[in-house]
C-alpha atoms as a PDB file:
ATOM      1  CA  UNK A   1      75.391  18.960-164.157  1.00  0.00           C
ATOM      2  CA  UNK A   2      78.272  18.222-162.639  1.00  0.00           C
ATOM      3  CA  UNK A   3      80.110  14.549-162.305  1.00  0.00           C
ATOM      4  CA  UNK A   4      79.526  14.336-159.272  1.00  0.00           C
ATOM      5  CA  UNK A   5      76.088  15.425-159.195  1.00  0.00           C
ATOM      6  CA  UNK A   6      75.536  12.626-161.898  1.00  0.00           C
ATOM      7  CA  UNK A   7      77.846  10.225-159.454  1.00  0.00           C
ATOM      8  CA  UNK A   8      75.244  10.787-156.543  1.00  0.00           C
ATOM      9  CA  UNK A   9      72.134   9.690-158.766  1.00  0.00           C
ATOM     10  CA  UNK A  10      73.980   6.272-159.157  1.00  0.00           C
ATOM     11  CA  UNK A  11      73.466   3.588-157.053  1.00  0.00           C
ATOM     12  CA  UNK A  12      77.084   3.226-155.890  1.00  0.00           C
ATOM     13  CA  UNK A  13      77.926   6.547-154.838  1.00  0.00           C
ATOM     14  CA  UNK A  14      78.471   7.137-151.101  1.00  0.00           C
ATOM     15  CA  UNK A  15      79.866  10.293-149.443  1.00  0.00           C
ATOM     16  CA  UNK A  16      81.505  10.274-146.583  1.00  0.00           C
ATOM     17  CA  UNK A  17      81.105  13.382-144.681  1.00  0.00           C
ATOM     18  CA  UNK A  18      84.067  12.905-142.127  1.00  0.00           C
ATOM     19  CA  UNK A  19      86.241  16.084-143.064  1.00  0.00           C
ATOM     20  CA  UNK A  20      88.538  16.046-140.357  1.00  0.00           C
ATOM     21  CA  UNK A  21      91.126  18.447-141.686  1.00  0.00           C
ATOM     22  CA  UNK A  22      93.218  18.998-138.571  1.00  0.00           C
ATOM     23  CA  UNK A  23      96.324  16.638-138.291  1.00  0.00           C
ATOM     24  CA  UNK A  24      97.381  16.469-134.384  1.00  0.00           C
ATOM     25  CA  UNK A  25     101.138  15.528-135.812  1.00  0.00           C
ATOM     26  CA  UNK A  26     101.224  18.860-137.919  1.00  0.00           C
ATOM     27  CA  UNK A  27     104.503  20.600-136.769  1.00  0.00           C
ATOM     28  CA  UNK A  28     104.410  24.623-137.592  1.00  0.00           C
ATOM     29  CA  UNK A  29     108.216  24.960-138.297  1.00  0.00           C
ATOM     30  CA  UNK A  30     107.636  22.063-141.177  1.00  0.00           C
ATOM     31  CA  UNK A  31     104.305  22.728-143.362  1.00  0.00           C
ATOM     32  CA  UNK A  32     105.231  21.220-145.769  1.00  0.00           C
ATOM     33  CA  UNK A  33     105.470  17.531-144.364  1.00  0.00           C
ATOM     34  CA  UNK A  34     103.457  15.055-144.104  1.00  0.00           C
ATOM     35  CA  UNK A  35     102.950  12.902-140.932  1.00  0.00           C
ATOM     36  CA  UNK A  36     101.486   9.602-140.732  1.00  0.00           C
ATOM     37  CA  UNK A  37     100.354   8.154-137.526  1.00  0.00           C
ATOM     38  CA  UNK A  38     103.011   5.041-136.930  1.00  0.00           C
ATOM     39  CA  UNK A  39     100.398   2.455-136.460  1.00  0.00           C
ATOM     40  CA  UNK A  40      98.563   3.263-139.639  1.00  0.00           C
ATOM     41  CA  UNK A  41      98.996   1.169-142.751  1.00  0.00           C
ATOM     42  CA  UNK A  42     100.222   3.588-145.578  1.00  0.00           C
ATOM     43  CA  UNK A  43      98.448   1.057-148.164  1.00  0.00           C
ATOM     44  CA  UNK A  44      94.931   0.954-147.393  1.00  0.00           C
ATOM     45  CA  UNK A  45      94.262   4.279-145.932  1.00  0.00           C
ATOM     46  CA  UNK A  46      91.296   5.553-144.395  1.00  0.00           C
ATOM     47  CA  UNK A  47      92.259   9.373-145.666  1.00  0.00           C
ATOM     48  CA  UNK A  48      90.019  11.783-146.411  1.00  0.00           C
ATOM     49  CA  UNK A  49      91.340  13.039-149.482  1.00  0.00           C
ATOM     50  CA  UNK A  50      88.734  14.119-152.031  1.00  0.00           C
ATOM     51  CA  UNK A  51      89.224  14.558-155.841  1.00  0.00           C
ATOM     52  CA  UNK A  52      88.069  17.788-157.489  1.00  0.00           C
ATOM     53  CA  UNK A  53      85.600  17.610-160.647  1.00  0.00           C
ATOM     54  CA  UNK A  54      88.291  17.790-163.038  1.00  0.00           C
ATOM     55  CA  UNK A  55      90.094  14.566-161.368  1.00  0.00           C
ATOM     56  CA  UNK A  56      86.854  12.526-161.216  1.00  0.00           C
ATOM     57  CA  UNK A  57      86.184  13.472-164.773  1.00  0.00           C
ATOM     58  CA  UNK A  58      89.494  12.578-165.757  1.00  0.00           C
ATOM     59  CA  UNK A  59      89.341   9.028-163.916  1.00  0.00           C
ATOM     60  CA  UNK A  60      85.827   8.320-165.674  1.00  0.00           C
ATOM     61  CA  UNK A  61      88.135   8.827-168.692  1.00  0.00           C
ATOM     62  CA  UNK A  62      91.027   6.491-167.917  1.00  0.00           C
ATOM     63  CA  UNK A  63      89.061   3.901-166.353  1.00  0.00           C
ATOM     64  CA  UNK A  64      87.742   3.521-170.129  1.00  0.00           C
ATOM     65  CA  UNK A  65      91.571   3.408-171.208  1.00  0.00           C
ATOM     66  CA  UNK A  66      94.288   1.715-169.714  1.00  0.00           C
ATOM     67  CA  UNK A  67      93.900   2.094-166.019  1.00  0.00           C
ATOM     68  CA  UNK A  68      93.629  -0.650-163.503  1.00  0.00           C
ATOM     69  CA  UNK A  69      92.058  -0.758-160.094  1.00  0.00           C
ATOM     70  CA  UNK A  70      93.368  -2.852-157.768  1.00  0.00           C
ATOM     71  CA  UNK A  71      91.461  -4.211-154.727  1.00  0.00           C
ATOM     72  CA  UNK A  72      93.570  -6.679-152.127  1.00  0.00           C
ATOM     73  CA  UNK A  73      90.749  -7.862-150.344  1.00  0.00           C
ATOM     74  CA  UNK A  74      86.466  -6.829-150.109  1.00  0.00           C
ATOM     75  CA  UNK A  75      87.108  -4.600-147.768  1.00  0.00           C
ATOM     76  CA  UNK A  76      89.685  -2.280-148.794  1.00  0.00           C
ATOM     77  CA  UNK A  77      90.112   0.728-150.344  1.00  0.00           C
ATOM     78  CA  UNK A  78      90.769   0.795-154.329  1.00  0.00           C
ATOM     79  CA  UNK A  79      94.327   1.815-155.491  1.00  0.00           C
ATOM     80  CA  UNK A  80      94.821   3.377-159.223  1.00  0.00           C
ATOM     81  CA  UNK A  81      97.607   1.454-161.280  1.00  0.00           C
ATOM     82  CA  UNK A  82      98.714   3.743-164.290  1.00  0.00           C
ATOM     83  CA  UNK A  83     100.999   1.560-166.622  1.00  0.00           C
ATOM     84  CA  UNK A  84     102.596   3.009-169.923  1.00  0.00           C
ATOM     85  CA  UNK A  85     105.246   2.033-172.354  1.00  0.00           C
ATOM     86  CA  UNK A  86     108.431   4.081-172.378  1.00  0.00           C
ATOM     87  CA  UNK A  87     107.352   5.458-175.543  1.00  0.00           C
ATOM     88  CA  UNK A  88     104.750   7.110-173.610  1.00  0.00           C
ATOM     89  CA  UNK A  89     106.744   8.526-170.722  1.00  0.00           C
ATOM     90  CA  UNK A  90     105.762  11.767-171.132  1.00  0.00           C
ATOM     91  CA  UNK A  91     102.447  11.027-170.844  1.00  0.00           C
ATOM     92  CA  UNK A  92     102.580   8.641-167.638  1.00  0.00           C
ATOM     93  CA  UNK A  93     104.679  11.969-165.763  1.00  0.00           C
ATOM     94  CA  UNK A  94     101.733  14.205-166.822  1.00  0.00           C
ATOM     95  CA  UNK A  95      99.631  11.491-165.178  1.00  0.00           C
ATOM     96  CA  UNK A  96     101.691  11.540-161.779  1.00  0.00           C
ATOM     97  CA  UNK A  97     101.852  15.079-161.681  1.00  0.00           C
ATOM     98  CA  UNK A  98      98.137  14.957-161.726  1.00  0.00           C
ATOM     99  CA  UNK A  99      97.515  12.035-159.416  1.00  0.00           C
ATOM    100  CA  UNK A 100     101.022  12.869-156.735  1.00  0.00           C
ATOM    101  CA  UNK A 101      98.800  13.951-153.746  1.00  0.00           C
ATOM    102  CA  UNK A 102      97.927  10.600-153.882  1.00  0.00           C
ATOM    103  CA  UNK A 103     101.041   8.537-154.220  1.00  0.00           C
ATOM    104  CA  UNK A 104     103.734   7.933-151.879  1.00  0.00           C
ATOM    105  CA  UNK A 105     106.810   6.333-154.782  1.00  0.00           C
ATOM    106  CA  UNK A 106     107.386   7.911-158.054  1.00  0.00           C
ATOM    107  CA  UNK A 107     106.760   6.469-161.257  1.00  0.00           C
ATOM    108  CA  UNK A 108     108.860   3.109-161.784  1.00  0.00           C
ATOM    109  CA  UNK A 109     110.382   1.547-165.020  1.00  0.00           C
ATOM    110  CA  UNK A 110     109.834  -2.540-165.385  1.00  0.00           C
ATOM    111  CA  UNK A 111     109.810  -5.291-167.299  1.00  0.00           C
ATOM    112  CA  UNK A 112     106.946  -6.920-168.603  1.00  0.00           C
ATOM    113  CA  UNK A 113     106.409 -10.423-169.073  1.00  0.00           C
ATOM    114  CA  UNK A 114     107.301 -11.396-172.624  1.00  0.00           C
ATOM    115  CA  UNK A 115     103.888 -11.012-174.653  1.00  0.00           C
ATOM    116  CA  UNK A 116     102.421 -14.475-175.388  1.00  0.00           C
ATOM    117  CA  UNK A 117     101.360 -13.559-179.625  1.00  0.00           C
ATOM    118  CA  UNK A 118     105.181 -12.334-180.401  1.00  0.00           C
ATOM    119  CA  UNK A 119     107.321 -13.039-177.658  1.00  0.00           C
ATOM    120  CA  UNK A 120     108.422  -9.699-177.165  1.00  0.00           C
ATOM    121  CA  UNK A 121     108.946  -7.916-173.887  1.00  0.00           C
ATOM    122  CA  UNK A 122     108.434  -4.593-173.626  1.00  0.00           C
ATOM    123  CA  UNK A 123     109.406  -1.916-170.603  1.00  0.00           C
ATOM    124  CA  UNK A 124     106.718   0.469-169.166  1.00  0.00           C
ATOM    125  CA  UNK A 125     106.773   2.931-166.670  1.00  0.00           C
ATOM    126  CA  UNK A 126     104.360   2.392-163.735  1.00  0.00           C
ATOM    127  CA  UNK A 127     103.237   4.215-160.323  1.00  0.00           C
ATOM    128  CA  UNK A 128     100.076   3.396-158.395  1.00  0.00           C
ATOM    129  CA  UNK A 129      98.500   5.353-155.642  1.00  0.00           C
ATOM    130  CA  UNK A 130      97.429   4.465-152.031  1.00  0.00           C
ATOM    131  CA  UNK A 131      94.495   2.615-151.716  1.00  0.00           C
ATOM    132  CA  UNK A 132      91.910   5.455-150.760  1.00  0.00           C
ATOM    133  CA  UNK A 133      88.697   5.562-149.907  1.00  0.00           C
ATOM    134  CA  UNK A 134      87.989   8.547-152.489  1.00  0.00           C
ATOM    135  CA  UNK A 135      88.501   6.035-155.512  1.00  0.00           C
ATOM    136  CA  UNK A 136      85.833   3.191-154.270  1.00  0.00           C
ATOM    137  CA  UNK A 137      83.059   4.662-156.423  1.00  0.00           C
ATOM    138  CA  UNK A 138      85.405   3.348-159.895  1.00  0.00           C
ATOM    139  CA  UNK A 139      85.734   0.135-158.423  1.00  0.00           C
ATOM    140  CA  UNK A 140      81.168   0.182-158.118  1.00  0.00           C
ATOM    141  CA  UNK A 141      81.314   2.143-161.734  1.00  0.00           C
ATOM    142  CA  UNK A 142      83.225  -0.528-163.460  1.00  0.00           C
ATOM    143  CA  UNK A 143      84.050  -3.632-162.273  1.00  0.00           C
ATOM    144  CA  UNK A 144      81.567  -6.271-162.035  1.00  0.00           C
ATOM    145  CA  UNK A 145      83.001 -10.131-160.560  1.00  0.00           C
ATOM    146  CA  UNK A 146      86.707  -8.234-160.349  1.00  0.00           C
ATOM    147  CA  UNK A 147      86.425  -7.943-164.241  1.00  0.00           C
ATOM    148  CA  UNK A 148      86.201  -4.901-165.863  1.00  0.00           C
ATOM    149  CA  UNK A 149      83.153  -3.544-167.446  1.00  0.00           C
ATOM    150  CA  UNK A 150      81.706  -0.413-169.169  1.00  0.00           C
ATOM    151  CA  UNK A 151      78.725   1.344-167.088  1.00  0.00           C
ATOM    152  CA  UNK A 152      75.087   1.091-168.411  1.00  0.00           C
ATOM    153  CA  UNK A 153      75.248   5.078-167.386  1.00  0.00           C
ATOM    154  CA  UNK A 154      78.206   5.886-169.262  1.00  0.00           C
ATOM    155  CA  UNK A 155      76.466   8.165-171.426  1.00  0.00           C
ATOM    156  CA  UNK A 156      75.847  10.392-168.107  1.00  0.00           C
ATOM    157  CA  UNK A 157      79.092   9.909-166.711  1.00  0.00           C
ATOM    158  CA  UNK A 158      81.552  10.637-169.675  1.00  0.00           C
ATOM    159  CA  UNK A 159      82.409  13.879-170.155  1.00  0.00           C
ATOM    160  CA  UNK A 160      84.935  16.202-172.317  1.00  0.00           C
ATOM    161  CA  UNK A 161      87.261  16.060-170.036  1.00  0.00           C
ATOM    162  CA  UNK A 162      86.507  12.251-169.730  1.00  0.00           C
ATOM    163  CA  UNK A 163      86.530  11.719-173.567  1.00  0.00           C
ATOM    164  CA  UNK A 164      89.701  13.532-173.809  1.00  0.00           C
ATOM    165  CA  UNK A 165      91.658  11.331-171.733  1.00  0.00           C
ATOM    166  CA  UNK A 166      90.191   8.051-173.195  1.00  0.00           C
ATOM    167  CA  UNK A 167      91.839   8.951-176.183  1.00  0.00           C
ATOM    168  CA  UNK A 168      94.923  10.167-174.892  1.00  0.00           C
ATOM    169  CA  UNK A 169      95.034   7.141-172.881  1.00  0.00           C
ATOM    170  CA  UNK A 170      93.605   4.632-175.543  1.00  0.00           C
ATOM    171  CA  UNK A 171      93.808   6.541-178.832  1.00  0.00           C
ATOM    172  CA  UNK A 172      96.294   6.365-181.854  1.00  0.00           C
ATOM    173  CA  UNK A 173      96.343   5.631-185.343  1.00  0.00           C
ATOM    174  CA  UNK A 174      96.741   2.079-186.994  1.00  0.00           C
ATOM    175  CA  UNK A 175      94.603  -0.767-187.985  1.00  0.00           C
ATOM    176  CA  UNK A 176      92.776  -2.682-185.885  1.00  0.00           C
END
């Protein structure tokens, strides 16, 4: 069974059927461009991008990790917030190149506010992806009062693919 066979026998899962693949901007000489109507919001975007199997698995995955979902208001779209240290640079680029058909910056270094236990501050690299309609079902999976929680499916939902990038994500060695 696939994830999103076991997505559809949640409660939160919708599908949209709108597939409307033709873009009246497209421009024959330029394929490779992308157009966006100029009274469209590039933020909260009513898109039909989809994620493949391996991408939903993936966010099922991360979701459990370090990701953030970001919602501005109840009715928008979610956005995806991927936040790494610079030691882990590597990892948040293998991220983007995964996750670029849905971003319009790349990935951004920044300071973080000075952690309260030591007083450090520490720089991470961050880039976050349009809010999309294709990402809603996370926001339903895990996030209960705008606070993160785990799914009382998660069993169902977590797969290899899933597992694997919890512990890339969240996984090391060390005490605690």
């Amino acid at each position: 069974m696939t994830i999103l066979q076991k997505l559809k026998n949640t409660r939160h899962y919708s599908n949209s059927n709108s597939n409307s693949n033709s873009n009246p901007n497209s421009n024959k000489s330029k394929p490779n461009l992308k157009f966006y109507p100029s009274n469209r919001k590039r933020t909260n975007s009513d898109n039909t991008l989809e994620l493949n199997d391996y991408l939903r698995e993936a966010l099922i995955g991360l979701t459990l990790g370090d990701l953030s979902l970001e919602k501005a208001t109840n009715n928008s779209n979610i956005r995806l917030r991927f936040d790494q240290g610079i030691i882990h640079s590597d990892y948040l680029y293998f991220l983007y190149d995964l996750f670029k058909a849905y971003t319009l910056s790349y990935p951004n270094s920044t300071n973080r506010k000075p952690e309260k236990r030591t007083g450090n501050t520490y720089n991470s690299f961050i880039f976050k992806t349009r809010m999309l309609p294709c990402f809603n079902y996370l926001w339903e999976l895990f996030y209960l009062d705008r606070k993160k929680i785990v799914p009382s499916n998660i069993k169902d939902l977590l797969t290899e693919v899933g597992l694997a990038f919890w512990i890339m994500d969240d996984g090391g060695l060390g005490s605690g």
